[in-house]
N, C-alpha and C. Protein backbone atom coordinates (compact mmCIF):
# COMPACT_ATOMS: atom_id res chain seq x y z
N UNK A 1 -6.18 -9.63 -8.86
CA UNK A 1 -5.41 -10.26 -7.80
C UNK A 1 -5.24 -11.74 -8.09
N UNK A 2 -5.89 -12.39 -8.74
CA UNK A 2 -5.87 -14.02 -9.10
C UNK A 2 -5.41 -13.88 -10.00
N UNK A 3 -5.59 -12.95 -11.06
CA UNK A 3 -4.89 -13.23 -12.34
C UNK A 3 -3.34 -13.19 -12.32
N UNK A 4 -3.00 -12.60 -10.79
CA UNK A 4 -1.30 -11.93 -10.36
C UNK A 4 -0.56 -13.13 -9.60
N UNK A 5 -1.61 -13.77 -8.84
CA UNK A 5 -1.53 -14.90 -8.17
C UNK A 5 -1.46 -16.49 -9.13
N UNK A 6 -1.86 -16.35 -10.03
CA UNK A 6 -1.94 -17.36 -10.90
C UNK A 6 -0.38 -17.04 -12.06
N UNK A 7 -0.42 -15.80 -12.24
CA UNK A 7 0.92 -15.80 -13.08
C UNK A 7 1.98 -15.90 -12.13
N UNK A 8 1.79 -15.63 -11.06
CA UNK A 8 2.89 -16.04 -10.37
C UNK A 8 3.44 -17.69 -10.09
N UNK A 9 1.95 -18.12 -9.64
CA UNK A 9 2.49 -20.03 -9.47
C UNK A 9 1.91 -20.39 -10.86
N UNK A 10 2.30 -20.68 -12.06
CA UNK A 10 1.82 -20.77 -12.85
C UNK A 10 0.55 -22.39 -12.81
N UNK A 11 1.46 -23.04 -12.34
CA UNK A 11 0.89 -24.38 -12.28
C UNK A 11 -0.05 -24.61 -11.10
N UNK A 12 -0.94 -23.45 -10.72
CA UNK A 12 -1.51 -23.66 -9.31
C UNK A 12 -2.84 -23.89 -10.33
N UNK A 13 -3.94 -25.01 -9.81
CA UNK A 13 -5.08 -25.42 -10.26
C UNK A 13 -5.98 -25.18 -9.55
N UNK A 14 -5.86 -25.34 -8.35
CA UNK A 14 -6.55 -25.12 -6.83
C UNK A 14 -6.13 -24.12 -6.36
N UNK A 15 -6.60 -22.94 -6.04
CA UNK A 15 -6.13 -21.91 -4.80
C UNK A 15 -7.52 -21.60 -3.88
N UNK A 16 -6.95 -22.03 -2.69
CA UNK A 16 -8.20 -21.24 -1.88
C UNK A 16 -8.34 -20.07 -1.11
N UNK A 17 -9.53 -19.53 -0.71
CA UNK A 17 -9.74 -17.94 -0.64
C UNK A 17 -10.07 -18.12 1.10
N UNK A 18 -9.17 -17.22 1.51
CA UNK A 18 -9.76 -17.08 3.06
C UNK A 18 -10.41 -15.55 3.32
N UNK A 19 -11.29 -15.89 3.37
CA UNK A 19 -12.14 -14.41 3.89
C UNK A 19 -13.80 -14.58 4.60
N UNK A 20 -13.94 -13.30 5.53
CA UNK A 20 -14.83 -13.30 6.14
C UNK A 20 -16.39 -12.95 5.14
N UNK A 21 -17.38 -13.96 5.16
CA UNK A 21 -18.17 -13.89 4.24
C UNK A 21 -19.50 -12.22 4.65
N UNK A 22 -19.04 -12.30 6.13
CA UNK A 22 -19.75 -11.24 6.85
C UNK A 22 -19.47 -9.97 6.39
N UNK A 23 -18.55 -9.66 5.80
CA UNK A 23 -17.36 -8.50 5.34
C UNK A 23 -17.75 -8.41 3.71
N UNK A 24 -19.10 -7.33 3.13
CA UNK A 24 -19.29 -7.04 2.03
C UNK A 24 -18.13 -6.66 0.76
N UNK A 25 -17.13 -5.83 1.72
CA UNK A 25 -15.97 -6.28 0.38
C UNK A 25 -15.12 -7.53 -0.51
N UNK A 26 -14.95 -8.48 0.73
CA UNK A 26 -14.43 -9.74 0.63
C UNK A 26 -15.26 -10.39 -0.46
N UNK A 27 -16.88 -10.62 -0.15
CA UNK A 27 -18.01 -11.36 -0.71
C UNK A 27 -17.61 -10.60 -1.88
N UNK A 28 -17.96 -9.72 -1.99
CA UNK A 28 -17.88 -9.36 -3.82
C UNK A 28 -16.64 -9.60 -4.16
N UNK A 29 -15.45 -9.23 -3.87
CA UNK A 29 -13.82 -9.90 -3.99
C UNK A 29 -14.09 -11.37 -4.59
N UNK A 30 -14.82 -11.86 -3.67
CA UNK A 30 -15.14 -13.59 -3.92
C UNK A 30 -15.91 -14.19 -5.34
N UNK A 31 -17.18 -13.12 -5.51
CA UNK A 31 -17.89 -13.20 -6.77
C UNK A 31 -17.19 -13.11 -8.06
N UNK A 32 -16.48 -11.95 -7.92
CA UNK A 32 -15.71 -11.28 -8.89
C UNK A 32 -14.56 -12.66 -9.27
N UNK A 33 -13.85 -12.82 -8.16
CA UNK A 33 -13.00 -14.06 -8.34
C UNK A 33 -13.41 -15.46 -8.76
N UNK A 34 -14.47 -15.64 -8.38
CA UNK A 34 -15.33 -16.70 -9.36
C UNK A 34 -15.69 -16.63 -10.64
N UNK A 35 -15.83 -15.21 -11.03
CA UNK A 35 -16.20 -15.14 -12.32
C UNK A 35 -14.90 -15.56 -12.99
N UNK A 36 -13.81 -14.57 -12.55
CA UNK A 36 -12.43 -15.40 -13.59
C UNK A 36 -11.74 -16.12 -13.26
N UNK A 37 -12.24 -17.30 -12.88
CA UNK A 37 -11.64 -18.67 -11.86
C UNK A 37 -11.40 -19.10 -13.44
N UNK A 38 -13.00 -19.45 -13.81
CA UNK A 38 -12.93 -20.22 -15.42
C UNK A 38 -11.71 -19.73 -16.49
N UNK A 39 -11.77 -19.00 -16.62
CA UNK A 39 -10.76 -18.16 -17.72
C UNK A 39 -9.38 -18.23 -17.42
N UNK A 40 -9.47 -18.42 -15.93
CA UNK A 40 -7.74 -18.45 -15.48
C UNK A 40 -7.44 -20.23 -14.96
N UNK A 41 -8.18 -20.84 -15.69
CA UNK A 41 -7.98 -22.29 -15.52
C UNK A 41 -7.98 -22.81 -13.84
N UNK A 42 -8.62 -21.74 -13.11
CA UNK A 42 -8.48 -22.35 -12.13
C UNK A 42 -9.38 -22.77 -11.06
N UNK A 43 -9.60 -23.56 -9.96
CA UNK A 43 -10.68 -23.84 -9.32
C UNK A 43 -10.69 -23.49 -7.82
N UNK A 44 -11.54 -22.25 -7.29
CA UNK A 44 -11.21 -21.40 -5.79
C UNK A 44 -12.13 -22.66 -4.85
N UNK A 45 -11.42 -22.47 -4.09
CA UNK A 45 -11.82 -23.42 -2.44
C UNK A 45 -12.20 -22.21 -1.77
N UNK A 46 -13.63 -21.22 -1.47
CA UNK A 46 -13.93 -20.66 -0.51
C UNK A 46 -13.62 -21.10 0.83
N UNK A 47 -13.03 -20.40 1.54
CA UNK A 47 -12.82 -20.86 2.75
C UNK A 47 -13.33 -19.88 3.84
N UNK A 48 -14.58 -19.95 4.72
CA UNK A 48 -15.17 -18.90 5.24
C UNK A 48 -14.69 -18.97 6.36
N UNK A 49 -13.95 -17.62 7.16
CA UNK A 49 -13.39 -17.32 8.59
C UNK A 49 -14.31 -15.98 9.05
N UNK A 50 -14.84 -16.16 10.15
CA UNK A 50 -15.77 -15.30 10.58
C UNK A 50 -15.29 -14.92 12.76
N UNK A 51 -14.72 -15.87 12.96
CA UNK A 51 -14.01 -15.82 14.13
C UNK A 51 -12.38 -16.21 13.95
N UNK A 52 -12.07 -15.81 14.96
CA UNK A 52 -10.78 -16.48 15.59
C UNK A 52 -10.22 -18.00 15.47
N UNK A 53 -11.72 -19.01 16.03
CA UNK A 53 -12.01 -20.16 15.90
C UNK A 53 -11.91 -21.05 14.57
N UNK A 54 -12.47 -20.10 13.43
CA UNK A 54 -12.90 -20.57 11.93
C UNK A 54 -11.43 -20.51 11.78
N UNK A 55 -10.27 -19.35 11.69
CA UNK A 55 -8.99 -19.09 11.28
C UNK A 55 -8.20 -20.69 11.43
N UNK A 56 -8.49 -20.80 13.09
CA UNK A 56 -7.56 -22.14 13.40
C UNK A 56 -8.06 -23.17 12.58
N UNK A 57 -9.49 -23.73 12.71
CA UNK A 57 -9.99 -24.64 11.79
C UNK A 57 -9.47 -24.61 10.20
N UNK A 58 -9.68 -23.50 9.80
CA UNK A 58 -9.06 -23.28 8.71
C UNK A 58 -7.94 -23.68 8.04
N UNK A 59 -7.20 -23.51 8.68
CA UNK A 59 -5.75 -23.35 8.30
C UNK A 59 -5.19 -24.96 9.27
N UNK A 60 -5.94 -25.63 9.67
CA UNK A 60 -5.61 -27.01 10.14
C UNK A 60 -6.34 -27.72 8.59
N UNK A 61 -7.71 -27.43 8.34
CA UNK A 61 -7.74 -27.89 6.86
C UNK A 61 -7.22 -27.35 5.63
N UNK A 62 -6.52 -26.57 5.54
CA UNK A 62 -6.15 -26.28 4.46
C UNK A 62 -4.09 -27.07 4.76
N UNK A 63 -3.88 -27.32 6.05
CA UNK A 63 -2.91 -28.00 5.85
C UNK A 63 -2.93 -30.00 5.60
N UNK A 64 -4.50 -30.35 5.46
CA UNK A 64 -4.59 -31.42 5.20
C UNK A 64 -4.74 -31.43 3.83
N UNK A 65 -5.42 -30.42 2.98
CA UNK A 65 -6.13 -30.65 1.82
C UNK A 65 -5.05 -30.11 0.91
N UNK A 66 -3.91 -29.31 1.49
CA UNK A 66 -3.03 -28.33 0.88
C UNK A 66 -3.20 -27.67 -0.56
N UNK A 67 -4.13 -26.75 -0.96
CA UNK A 67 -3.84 -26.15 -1.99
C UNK A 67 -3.01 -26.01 -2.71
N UNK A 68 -3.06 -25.15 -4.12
CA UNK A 68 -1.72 -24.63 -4.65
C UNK A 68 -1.18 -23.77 -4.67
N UNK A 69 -1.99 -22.80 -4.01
CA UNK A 69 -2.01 -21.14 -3.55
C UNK A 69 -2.89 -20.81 -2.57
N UNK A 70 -2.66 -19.72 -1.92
CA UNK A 70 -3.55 -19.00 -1.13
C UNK A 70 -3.83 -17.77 -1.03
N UNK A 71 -5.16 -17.12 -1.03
CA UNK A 71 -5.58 -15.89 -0.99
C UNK A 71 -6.11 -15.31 0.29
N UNK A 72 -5.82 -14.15 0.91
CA UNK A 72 -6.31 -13.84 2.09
C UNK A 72 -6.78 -12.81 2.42
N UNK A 73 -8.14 -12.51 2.24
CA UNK A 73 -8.49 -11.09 2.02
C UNK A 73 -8.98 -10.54 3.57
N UNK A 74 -8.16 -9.23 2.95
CA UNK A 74 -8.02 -8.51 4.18
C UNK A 74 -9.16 -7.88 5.30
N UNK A 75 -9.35 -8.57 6.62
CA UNK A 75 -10.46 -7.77 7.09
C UNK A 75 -10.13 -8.04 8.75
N UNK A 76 -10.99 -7.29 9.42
CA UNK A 76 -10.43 -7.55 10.88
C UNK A 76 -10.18 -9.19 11.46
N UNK A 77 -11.02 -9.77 11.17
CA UNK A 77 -10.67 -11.65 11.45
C UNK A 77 -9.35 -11.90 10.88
N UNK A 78 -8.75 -11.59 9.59
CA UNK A 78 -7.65 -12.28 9.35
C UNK A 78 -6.69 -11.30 10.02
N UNK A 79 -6.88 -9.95 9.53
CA UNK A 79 -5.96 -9.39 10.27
C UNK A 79 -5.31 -9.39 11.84
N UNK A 80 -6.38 -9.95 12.61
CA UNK A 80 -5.56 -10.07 13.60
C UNK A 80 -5.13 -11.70 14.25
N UNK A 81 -5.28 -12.56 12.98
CA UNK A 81 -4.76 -13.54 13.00
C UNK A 81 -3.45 -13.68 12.20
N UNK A 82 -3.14 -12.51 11.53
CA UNK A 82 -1.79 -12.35 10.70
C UNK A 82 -0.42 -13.28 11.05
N UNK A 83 -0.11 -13.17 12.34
CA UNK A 83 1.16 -14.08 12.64
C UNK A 83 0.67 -15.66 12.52
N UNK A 84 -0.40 -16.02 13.15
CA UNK A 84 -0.76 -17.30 12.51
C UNK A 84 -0.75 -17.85 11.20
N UNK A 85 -1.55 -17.00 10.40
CA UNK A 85 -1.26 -17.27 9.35
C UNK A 85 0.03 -17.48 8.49
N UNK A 86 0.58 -16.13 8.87
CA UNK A 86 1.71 -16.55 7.97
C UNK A 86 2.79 -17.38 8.25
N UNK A 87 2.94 -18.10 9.64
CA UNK A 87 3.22 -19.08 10.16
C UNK A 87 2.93 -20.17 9.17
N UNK A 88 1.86 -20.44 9.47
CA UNK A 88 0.84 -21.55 8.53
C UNK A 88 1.93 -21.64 6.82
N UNK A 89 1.50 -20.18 6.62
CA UNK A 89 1.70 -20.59 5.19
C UNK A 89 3.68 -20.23 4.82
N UNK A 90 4.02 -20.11 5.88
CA UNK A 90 5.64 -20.24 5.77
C UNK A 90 5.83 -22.38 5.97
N UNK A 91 4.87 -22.55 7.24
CA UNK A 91 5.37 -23.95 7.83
C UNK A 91 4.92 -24.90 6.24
N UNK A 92 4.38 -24.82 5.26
CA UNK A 92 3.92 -25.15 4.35
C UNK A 92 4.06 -24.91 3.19
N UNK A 93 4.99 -23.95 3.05
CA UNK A 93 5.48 -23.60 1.60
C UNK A 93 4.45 -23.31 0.59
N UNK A 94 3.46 -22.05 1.31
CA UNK A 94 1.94 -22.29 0.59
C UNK A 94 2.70 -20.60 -0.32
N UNK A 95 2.35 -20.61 -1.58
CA UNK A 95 2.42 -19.22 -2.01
C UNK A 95 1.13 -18.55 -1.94
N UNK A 96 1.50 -17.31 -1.62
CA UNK A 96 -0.34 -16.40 -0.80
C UNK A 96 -0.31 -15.19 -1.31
N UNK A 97 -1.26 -15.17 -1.51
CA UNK A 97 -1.53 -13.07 -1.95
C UNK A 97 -1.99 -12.60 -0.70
N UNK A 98 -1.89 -11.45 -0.53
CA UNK A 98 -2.70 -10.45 0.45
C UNK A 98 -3.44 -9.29 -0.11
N UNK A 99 -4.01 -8.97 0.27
CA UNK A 99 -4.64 -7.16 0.36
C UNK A 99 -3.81 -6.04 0.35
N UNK A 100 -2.93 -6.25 1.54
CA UNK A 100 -1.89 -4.91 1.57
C UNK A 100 -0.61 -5.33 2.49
N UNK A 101 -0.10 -4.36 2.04
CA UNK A 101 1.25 -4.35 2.10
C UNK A 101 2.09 -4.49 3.72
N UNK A 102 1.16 -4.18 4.35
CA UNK A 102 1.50 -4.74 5.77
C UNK A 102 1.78 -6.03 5.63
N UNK A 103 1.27 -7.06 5.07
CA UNK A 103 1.30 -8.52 5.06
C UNK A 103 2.40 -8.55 4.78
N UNK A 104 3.05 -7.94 3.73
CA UNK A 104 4.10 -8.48 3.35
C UNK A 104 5.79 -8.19 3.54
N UNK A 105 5.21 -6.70 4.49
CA UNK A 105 6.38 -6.02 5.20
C UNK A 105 6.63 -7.23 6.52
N UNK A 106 5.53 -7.90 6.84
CA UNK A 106 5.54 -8.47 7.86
C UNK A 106 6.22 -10.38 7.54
N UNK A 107 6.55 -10.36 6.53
CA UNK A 107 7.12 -11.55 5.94
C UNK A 107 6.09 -12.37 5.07
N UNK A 108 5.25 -11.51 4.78
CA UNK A 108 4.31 -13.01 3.24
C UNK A 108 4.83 -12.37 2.11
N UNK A 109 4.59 -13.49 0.84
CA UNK A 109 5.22 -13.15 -0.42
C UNK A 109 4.62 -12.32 -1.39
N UNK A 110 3.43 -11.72 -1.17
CA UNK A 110 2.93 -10.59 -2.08
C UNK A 110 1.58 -10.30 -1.81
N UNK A 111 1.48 -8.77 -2.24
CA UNK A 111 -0.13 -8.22 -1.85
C UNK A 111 -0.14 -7.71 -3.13
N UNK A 112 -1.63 -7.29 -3.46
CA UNK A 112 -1.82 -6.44 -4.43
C UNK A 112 -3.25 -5.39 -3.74
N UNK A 113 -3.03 -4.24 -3.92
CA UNK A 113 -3.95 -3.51 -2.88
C UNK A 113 -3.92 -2.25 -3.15
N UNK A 114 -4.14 -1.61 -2.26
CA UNK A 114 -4.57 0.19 -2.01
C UNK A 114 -3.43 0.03 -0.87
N UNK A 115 -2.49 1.42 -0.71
CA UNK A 115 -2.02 1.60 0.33
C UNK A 115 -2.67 2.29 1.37
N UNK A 116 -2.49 1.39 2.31
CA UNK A 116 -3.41 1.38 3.33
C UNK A 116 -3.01 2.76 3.89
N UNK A 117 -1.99 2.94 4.35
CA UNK A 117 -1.58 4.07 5.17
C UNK A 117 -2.03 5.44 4.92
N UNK A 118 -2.34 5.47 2.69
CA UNK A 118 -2.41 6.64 2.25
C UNK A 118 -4.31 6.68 2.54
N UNK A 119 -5.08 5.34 2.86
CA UNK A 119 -6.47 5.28 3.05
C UNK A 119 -7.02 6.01 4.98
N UNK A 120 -5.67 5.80 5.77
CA UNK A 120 -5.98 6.12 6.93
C UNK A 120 -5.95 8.02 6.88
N UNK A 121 -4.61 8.10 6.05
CA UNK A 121 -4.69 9.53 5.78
C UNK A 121 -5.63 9.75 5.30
N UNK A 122 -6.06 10.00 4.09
CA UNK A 122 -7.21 10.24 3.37
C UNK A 122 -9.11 10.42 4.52
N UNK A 123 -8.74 9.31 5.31
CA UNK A 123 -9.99 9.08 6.21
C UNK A 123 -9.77 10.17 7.12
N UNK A 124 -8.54 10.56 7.77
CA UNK A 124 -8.60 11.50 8.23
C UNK A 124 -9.06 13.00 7.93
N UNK A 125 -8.39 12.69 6.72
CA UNK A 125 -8.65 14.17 5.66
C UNK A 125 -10.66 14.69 6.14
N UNK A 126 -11.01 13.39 5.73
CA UNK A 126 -12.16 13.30 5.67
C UNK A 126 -12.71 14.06 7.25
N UNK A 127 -12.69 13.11 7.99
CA UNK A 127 -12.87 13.55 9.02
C UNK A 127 -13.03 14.93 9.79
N UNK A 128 -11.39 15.44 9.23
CA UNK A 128 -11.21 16.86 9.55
C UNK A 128 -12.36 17.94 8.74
N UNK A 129 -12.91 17.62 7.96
CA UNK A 129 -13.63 18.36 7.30
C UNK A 129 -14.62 18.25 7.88
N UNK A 130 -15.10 17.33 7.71
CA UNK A 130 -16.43 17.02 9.01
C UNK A 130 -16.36 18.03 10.10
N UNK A 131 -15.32 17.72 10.99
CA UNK A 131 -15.07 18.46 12.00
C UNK A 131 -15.30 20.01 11.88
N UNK A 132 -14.83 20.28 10.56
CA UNK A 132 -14.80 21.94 10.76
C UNK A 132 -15.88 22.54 9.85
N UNK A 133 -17.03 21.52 9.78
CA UNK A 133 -18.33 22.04 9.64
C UNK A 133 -19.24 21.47 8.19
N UNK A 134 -18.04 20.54 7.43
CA UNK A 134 -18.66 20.41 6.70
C UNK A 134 -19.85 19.06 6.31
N UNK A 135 -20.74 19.28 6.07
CA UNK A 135 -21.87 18.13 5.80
C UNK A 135 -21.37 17.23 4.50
N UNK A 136 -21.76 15.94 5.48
CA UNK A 136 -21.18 14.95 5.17
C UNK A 136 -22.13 14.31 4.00
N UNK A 137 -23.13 14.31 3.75
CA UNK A 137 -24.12 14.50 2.79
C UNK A 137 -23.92 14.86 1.43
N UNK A 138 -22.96 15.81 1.55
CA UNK A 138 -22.55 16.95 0.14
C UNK A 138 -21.00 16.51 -0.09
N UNK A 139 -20.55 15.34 0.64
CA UNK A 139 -19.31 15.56 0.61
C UNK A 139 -19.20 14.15 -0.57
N UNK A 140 -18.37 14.48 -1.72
CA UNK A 140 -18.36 13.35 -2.49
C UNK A 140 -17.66 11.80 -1.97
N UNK A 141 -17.72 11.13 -2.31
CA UNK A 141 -17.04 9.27 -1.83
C UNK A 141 -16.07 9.52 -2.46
N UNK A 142 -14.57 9.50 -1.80
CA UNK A 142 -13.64 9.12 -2.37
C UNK A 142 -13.31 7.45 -2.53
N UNK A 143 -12.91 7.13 -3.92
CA UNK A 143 -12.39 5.89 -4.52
C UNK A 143 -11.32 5.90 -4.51
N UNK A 144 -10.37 4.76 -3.76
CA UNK A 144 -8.56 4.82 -4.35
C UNK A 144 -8.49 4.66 -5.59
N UNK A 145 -7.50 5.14 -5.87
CA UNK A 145 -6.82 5.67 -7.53
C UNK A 145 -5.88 5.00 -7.38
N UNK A 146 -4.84 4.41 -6.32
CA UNK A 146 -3.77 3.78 -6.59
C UNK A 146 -3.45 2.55 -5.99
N UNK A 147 -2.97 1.36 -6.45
CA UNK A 147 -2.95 0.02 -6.22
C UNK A 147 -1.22 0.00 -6.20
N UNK A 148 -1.03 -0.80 -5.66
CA UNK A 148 0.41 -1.26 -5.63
C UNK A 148 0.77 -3.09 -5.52
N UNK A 149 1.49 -3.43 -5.98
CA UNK A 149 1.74 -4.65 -6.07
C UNK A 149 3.20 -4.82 -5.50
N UNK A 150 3.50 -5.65 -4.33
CA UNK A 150 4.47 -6.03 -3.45
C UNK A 150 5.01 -7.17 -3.36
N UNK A 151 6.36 -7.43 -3.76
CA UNK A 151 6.58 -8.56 -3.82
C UNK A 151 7.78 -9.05 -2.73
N UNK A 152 7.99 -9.83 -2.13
CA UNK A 152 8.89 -10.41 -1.03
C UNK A 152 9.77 -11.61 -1.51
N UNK A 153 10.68 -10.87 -2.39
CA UNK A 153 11.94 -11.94 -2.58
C UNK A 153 12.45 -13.20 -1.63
N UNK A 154 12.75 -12.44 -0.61
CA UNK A 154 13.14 -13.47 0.81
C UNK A 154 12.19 -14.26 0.66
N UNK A 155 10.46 -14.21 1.22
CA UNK A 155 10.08 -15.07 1.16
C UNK A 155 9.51 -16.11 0.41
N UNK A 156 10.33 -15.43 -1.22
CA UNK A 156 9.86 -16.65 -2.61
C UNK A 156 10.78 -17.50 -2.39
N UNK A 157 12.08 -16.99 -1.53
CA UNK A 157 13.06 -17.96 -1.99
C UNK A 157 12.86 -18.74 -0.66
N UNK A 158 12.35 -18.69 0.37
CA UNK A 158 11.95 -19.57 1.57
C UNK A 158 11.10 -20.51 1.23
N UNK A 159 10.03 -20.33 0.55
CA UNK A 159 9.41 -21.48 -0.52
C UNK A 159 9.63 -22.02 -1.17
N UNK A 160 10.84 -21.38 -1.83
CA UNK A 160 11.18 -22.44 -2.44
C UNK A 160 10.73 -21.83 -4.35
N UNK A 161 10.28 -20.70 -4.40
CA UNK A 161 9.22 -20.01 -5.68
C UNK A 161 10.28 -19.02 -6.47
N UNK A 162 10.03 -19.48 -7.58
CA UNK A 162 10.41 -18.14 -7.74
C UNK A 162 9.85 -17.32 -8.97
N UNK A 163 9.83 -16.06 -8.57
CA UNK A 163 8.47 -15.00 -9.02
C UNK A 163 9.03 -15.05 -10.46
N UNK A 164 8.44 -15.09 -11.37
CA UNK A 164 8.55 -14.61 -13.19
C UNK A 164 8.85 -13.45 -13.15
N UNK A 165 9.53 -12.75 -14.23
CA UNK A 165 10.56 -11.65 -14.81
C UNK A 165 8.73 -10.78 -15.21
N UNK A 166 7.88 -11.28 -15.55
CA UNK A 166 6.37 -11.02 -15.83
C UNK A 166 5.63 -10.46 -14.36
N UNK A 167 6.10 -10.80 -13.41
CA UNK A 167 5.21 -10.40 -12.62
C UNK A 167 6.10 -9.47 -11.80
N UNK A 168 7.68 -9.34 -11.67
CA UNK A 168 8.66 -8.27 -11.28
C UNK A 168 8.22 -7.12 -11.77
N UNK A 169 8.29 -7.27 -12.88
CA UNK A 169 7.77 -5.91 -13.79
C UNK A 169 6.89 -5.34 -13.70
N UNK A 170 5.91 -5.84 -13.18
CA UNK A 170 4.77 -5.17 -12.41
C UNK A 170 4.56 -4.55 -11.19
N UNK A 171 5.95 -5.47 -10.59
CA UNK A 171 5.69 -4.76 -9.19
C UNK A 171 6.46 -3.39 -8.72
N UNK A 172 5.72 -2.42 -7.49
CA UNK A 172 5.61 -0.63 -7.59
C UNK A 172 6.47 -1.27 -6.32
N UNK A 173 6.71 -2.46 -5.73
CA UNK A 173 7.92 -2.56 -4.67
C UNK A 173 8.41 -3.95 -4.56
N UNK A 174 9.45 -4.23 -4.71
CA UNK A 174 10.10 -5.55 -4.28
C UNK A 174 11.21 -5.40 -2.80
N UNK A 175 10.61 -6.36 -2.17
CA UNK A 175 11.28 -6.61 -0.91
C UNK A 175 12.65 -7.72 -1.09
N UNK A 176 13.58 -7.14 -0.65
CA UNK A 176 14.60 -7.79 -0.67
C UNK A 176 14.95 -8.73 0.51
């Protein structure tokens, strides 16, 4: 996701990470992204949101300190600060990754993720089995198998950005 985010703004040096540190996926998201900060020439601004409260603070400092990118990993705190945010990072011409593809149906300029919709199905799947007797114990962990990368034309060109012929080619949807 940084390495997608970085080929995209090529010249971004600084990008900072908004995510809830409480939220075990994010934290390792975060580790992992530190490890190839170095390699991808670049330097992450953790930015920890754990309330409602942290979001606003947040995003009032990150419009003083302004990054060169922004990352926003997906979890119930940001998510239901979504219109704020992307407020924020429209009023600022910030280029941002997301998690999933809701973000970006909803006007931000790109996610890279699991489709969510096919994870609610899937959970259901799950569920139903449960339901009709089966032990959950014996039942193997499903892992997503499929990632998608989303890109939002409209809003590269509202920034003012515009995405490399390198990172089109990658993407499984472009928003027009």
């Amino acid at each position: 996701k940084l390495q997608l985010l970085k080929e995209t703004v090529p010249g971004a040096t600084r990008i900072a990470v908004l995510f809830n540190p409480d939220d075990p996926g994010p934290t390792l998201g975060m580790k992992l992204m530190d490890e190839a900060a170095p390699r991808l020439q670049v330097k992450l601004q953790s930015v920890s949101v754990r309330t409602d409260a942290d979001v606003a603070a947040a995003l009032v400092m990150l419009g003083r300190e302004r990054p060169d990118a922004l990352f926003v990993y997906p979890d119930f705190v940001t998510g239901r600060n979504r219109p704020k945010i992307l407020e924020f990072v429209a009023k600022y011409r910030l280029p941002t990754m997301y998690g999933f593809r809701e973000w970006v149906d909803a006007g931000g300029l790109m996610s890279y993720g699991t489709n969510l919709q096919e994870q609610i199905y899937r959970t259901a799947f799950t569920v139903d089995k449960i339901l009709k007797g089966a032990n959950p114990a014996t039942m193997l962990i499903e892992q997503p198998t499929r990632f998608e990368l989303v890109v939002n034309l409209k809003a590269a060109r509202a920034i003012g950005l515009t995405i490399p012929p390198s990172v089109l080619v990658q993407a499984n949807v472009i928003v027009e």
